[in-house]
Protein backbone atom coordinates (compact mmCIF):
# COMPACT_ATOMS: atom_id res chain seq x y z
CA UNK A 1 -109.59 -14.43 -86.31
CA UNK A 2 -111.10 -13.50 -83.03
CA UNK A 3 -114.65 -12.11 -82.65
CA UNK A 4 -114.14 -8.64 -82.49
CA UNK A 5 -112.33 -8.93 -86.46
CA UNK A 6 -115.25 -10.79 -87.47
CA UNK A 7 -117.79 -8.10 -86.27
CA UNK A 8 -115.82 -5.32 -87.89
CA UNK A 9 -117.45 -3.83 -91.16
CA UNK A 10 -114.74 -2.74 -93.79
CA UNK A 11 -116.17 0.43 -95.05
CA UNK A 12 -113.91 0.82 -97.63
CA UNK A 13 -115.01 -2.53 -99.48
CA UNK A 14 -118.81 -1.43 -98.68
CA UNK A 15 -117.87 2.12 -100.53
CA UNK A 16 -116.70 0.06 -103.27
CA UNK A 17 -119.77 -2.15 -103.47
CA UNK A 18 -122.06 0.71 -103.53
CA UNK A 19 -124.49 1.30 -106.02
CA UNK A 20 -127.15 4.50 -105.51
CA UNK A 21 -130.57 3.26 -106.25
CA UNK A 22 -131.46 4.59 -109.66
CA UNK A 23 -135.03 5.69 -107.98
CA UNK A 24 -132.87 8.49 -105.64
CA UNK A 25 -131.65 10.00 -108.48
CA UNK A 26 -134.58 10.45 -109.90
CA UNK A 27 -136.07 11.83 -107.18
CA UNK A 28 -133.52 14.23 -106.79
CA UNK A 29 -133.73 15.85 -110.32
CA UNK A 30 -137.83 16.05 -109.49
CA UNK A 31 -137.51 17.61 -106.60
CA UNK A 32 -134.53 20.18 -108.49
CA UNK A 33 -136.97 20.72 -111.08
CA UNK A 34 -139.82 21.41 -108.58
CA UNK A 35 -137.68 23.86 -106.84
CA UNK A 36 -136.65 25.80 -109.89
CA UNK A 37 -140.50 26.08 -110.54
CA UNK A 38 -141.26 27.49 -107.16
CA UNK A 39 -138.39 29.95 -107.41
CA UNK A 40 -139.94 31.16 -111.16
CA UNK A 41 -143.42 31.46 -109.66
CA UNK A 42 -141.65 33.58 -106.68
CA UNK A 43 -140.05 36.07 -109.19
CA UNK A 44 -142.65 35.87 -111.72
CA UNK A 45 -145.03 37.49 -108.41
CA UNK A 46 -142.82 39.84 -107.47
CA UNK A 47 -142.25 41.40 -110.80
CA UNK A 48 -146.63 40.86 -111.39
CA UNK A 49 -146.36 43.29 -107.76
CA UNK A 50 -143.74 45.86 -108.56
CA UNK A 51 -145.46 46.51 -111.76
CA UNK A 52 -148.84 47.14 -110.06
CA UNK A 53 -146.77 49.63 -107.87
């Protein structure tokens, strides 16, 4: 084995090994439930505006 072959990373046996943190995940649904909630408030103050119209 020479040194180059030792320095190599096999990404396909990393892939394999690779567990997502559990903590990502849950920060991604908080941050999809956050943004559904900012798009409600958006449309709930448009409709509040084109009924004042």
């Amino acid at each position: 084995m020479t040194k180059e072959d030792r320095s190599m990373i096999d990404f396909d046996e990393e892939i394999s090994r690779f567990q997502p943190s559990l903590e990502v995940e849950d920060i991604g649904e908080a941050i999809v439930k956050s943004d559904l909630t900012d798009m409600s408030d958006i449309v709930m103050e448009v409709l509040k505006h084109a009924k004042e119209r």
